[in-house]
Protein backbone atom coordinates (compact mmCIF):
# COMPACT_ATOMS: atom_id res chain seq x y z
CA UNK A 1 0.00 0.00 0.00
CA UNK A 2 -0.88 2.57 -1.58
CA UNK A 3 -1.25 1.03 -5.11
CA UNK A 4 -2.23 2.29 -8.28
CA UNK A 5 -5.49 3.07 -7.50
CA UNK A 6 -4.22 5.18 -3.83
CA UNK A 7 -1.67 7.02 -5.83
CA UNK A 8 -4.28 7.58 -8.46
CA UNK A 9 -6.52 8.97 -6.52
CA UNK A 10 -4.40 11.21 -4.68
CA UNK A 11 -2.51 12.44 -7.87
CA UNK A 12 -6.27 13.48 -8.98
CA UNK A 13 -7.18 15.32 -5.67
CA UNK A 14 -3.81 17.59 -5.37
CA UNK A 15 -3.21 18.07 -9.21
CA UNK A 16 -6.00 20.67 -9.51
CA UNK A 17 -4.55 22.45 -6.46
CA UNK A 18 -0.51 22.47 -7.14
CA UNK A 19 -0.34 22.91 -10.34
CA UNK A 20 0.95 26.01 -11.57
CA UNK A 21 1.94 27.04 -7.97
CA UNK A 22 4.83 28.47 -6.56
CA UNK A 23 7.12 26.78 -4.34
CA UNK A 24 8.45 29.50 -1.61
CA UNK A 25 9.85 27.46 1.11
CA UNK A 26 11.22 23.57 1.83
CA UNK A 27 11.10 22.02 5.16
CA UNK A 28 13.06 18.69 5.01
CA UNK A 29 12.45 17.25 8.65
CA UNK A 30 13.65 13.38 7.95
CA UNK A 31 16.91 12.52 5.32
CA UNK A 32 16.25 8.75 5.48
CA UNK A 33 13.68 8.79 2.73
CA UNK A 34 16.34 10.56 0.43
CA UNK A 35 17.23 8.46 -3.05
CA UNK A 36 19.84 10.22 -5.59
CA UNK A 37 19.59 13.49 -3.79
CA UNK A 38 21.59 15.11 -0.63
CA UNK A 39 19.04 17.40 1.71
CA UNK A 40 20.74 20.81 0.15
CA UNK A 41 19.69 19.89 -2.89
CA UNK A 42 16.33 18.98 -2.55
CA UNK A 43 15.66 22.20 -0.92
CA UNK A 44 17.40 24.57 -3.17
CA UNK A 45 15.58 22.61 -6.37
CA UNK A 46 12.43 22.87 -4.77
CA UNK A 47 12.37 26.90 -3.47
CA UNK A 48 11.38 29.35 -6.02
CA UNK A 49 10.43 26.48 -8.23
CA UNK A 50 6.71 26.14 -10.39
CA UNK A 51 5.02 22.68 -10.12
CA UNK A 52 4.39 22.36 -13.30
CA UNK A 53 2.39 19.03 -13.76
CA UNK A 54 1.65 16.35 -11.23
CA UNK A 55 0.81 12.92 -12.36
CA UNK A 56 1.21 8.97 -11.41
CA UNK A 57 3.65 6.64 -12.73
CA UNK A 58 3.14 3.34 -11.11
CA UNK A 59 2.85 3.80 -7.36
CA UNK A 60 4.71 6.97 -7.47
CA UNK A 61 3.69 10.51 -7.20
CA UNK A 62 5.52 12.63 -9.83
CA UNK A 63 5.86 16.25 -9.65
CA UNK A 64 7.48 17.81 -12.82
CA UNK A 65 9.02 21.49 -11.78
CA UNK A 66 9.58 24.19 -14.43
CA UNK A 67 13.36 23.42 -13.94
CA UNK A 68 13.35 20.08 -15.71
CA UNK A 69 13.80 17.90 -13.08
CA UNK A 70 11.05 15.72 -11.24
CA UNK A 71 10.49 14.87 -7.59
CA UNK A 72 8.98 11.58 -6.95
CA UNK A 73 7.66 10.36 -4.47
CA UNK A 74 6.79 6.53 -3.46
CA UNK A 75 4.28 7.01 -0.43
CA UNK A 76 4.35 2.92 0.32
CA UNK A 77 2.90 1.52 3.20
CA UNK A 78 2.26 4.27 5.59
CA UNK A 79 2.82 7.66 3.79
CA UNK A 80 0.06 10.42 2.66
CA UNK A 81 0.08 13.44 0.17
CA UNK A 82 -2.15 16.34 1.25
CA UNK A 83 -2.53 19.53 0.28
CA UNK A 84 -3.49 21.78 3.07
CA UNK A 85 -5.49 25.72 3.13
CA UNK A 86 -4.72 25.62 6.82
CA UNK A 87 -2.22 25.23 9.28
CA UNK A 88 -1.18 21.94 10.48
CA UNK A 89 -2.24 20.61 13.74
CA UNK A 90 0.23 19.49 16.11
CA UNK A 91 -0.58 15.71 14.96
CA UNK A 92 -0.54 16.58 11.40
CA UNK A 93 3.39 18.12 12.12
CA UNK A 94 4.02 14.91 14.17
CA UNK A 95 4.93 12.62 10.83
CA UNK A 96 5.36 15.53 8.59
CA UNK A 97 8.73 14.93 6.44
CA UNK A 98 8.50 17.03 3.58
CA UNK A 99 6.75 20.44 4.10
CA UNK A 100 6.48 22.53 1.29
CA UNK A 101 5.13 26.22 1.75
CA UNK A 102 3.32 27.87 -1.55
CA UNK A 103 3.47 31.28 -2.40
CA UNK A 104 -0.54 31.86 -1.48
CA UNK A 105 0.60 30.24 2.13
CA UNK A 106 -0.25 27.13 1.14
CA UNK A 107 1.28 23.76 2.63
CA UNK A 108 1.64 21.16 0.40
CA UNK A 109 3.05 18.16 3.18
CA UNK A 110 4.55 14.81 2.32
CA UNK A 111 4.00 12.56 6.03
CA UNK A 112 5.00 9.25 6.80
CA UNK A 113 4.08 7.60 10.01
CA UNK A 114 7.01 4.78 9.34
CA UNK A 115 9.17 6.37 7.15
CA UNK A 116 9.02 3.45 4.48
CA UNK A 117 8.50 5.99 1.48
CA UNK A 118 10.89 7.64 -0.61
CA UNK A 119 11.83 11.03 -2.26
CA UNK A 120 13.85 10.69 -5.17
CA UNK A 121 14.55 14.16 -7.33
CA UNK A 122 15.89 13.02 -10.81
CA UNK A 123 16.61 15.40 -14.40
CA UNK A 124 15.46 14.42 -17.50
CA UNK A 125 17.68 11.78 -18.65
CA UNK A 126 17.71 10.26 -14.53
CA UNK A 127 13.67 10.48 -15.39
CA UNK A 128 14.02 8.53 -18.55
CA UNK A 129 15.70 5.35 -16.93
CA UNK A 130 13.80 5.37 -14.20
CA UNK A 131 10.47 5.07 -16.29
CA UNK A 132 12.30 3.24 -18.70
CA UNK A 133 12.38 0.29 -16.02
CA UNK A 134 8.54 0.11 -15.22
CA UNK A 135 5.99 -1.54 -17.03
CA UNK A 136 2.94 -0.35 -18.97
CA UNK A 137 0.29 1.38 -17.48
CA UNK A 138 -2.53 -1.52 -16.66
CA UNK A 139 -5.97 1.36 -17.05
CA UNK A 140 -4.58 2.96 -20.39
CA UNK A 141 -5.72 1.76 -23.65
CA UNK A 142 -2.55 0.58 -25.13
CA UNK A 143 -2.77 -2.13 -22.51
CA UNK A 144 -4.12 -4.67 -24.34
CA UNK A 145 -4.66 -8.74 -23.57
CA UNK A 146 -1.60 -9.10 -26.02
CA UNK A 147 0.35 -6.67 -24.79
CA UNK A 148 -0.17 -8.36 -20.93
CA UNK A 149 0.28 -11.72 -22.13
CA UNK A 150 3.46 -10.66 -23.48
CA UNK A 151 4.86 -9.04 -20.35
CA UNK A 152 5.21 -12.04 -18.62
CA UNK A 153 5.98 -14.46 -20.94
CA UNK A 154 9.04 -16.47 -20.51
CA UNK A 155 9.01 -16.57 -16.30
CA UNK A 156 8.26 -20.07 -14.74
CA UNK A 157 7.26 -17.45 -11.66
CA UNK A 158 3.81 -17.93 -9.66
CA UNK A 159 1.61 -15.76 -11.61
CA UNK A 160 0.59 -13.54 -8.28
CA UNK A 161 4.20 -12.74 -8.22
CA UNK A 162 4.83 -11.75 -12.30
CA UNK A 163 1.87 -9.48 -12.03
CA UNK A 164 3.61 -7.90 -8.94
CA UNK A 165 6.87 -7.67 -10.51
CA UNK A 166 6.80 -3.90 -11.51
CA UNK A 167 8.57 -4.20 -14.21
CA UNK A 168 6.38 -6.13 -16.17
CA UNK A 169 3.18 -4.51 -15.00
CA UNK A 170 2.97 -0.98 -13.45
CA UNK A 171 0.73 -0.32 -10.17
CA UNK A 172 -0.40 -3.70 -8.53
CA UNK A 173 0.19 -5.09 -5.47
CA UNK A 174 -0.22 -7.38 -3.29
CA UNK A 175 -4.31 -6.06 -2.57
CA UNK A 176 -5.24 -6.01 -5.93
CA UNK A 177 -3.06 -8.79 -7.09
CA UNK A 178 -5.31 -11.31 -4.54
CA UNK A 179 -8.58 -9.58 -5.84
CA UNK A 180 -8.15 -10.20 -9.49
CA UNK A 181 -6.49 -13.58 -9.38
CA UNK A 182 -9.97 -14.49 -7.91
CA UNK A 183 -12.01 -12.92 -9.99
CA UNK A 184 -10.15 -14.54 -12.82
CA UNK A 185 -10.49 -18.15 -10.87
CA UNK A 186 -6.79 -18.62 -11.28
CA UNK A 187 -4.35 -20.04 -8.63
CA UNK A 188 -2.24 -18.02 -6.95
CA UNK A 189 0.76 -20.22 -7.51
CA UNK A 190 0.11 -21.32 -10.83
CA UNK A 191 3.44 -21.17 -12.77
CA UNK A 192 3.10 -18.26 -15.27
CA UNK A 193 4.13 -20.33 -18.43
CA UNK A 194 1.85 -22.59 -17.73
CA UNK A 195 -1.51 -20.38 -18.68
CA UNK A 196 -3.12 -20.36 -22.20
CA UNK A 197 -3.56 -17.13 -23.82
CA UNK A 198 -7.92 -17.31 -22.63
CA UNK A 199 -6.38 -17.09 -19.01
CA UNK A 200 -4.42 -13.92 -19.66
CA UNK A 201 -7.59 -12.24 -21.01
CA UNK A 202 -9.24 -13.58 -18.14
CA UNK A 203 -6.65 -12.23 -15.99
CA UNK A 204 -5.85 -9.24 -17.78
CA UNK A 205 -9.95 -7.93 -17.84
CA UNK A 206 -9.81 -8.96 -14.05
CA UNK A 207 -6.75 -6.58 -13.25
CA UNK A 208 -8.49 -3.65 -15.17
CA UNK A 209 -11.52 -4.39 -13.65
CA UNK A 210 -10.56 -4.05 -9.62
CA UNK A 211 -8.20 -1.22 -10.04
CA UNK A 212 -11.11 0.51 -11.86
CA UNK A 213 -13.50 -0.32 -9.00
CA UNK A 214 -11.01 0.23 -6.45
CA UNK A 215 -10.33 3.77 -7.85
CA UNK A 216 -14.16 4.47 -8.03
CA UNK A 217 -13.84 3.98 -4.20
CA UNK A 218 -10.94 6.34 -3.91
CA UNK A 219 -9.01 2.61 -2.79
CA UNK A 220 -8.46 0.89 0.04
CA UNK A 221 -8.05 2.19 3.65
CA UNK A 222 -6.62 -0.58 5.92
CA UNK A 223 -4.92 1.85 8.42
CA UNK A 224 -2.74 4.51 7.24
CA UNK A 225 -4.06 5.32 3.77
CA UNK A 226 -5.95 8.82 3.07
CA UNK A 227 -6.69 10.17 0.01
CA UNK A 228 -5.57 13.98 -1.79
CA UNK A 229 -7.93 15.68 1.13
CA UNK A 230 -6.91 13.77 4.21
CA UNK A 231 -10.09 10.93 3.75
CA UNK A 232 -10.58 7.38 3.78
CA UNK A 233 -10.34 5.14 1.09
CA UNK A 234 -13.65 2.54 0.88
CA UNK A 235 -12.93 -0.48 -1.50
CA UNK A 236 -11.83 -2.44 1.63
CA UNK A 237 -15.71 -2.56 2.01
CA UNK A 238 -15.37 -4.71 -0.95
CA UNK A 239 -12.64 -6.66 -1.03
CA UNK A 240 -13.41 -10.47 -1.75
CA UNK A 241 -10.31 -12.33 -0.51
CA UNK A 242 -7.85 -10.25 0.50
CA UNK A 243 -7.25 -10.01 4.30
CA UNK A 244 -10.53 -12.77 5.02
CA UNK A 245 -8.70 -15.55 5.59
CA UNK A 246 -10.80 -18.18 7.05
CA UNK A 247 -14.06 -16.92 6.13
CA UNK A 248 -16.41 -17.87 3.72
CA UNK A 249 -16.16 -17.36 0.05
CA UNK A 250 -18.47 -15.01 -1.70
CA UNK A 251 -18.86 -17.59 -4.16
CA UNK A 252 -19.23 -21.42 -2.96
CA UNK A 253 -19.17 -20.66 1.00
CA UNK A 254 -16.03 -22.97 1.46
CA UNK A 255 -13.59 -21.57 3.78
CA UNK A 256 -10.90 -19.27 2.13
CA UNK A 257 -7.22 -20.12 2.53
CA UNK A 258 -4.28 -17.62 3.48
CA UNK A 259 -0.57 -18.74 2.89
CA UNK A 260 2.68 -16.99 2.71
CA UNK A 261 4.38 -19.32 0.72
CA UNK A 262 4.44 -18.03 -2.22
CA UNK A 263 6.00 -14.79 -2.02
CA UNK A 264 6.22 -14.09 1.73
CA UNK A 265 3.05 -12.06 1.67
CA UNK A 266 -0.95 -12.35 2.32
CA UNK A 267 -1.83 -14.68 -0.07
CA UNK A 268 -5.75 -15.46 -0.16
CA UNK A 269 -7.93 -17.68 -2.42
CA UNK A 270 -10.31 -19.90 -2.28
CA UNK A 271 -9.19 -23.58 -3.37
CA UNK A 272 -12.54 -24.24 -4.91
CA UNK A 273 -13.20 -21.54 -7.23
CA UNK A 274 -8.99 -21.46 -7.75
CA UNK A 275 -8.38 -24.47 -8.79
C-alpha cells in the first residue's frame, strides 16, 4: 500500500490544487527517505520552483518542476500526500517529512508515520531510466490482452508474483493482485508459463476491472491510507479475498485459505473456485 489506485486517486485530488503554484519554502524534517539526492539539494531545487504538472507513474507521485527535473515520491505503506489551506495541527506536524510552503501560504506536506516511502529528485535523462524500467500502465488503452500476455511471458514465476513484478506490470500489489487472481479463478501459484492465452484475457480484464472499482472507491483504507484531502479510502468494504482468511467465500461458501508461501506475503484464495 498505496497502489495504483491510492496514488491515483491522490494524484487526482492535489493536481487541480498544485499545479501552476509556486514553491516558496522547503522544510526537510527526515533525510532517510532521500534516493539520488543530498538534503541541500532537494531544498534549493524545490524553493522558487513552479510545479508544473503532477501525475502517477506506477505507485509513485511525480511532480514535474519548471526546472526540468522531477520529484517523486513513493508514499508505500504508511505515507500520505495532502494539500493543506490551513495550518497543520500538532498531529498533522508529528509525521510531517516534507513540508512545502506555496506562495498563497499554502502547505503542500509529504508525512510518513514509518518512514518506508521515498523522495527521489531526478533530471530528465535520470527520469528517462527510471520510467524506462517500469511496465505499462494496466488502465490505459494501449494495454491490451496481447500486450499483458506478453509481459510475462518467458518466467516459470507464480503468476501472483509476475503481475507484482513492476517491471512487467505498473501499479499492482499485493491487494489487488489477490482480488483479481480471484475474480479470474486462477491459482495463486500457478506457474506463469503454464496459462493459455484465454487465461491472460481472463486475468488481464480482471486486473483492469478491480483497479477501476477500487479507484471508483478512492481505494483501500486498511490503516494509514488517506486520500488527496486527508479521507478514507472505501474499497476495503469490498474486497473479496484479501485479508478474510478463514471466512467464507463469496462464491461457494467454502472456507478461504491464506498462505505466505508463495511470495512471503498475504496470499488469499479460495481452493474451490482457484483451482
Amino acid at each position: 500500500m498505496p497502489e495504483l489506485p491510492e496514488v491515483e486517486t491522490i494524484v487526482r485530488e492535489i493536481a487541480p490544487r498544485l499545479e501552476g503554484s509556486l514553491v516558496a519554502r522547503a522544510e526537510l524534517r527526515k533525510s532517510d527517505v532521500l534516493r539520488e539526492v543530498s538534503k541541500p539539494r532537494l531544498i534549493n531545487t524545490l524553493r522558487g520552483n513552479t510545479i508544473e504538472q503532477v501525475y502517477r507513474r506506477a505507485k509513485h507521485v511525480v511532480f514535474r518542476l519548471s526546472s526540468g527535473h522531477r520529484m517523486i515520491i513513493q508514499p508505500r505503506m504508511t505515507g500520505s500526500v495532502i494539500v493543506y489551506d490551513r495550518r497543520l495541527t500538532r498531529d498533522e506536524l508529528k509525521y510531517a517529512v516534507l513540508i512545502c510552503t506555496l506562495s498563497d501560504g499554502r502547505k503542500f506536506v509529504y508525512r510518513d508515520v514509518r518512514r518506508l516511502g521515498t523522495i527521489w529528485l531526478l533530471d530528465e535523462k535520470g527520469w528517462i531510466a527510471y520510467t524506462g524500467r517500469i511496465g505499462p500502465e494496466p488502465l490505459e488503452e494501449t494495454f491490451t490482452p496481447f500486450v499483458f500476455a506478453d509481459r510475462l511471458k518467458g518466467t516459470r514465476t507464480a503468476v501472483k508474483k509476475a503481475i507484482m513484478d513492476q517491471r512487467r506490470v505498473a501499479g499492482v500489489g499485493n491487494i489487488y493482485a489477490n482480488e483479481a487472481l480471484f475474480d479470474a479463478r486462477l491459482n495463486p501459484a500457478r506457474p506463469t508459463n503454464r496459462m493459455s492465452l484465454e487465461e491472460f484475457a481472463r486475468l488481464h480484464a480482471a486486473i483492469v476491472d478491480v483497479l477501476q472499482r477500487a479507484l471508483a472507491s478512492s481505494g483501500t483504507t486498511l490503516r494509514d491510507y488517506r486520500t488527496g484531502t486527508g479521507e478514507r479510502g472505501r474499497f476495503q468494504f469490498e474486497l473479496r479475498v484479501y485479508s478474510r482468511g478463514g471466512e467464507k467465500c463469496v462464491n461457494c461458501g467454502r472456507k478461504l485459505l491464506m498462505t505466505h508461501e508463495i511470495d512471503k506475503r498475504q496470499t488469499v484464495f479460495c481452493r474451490r473456485c482457484q483451482k
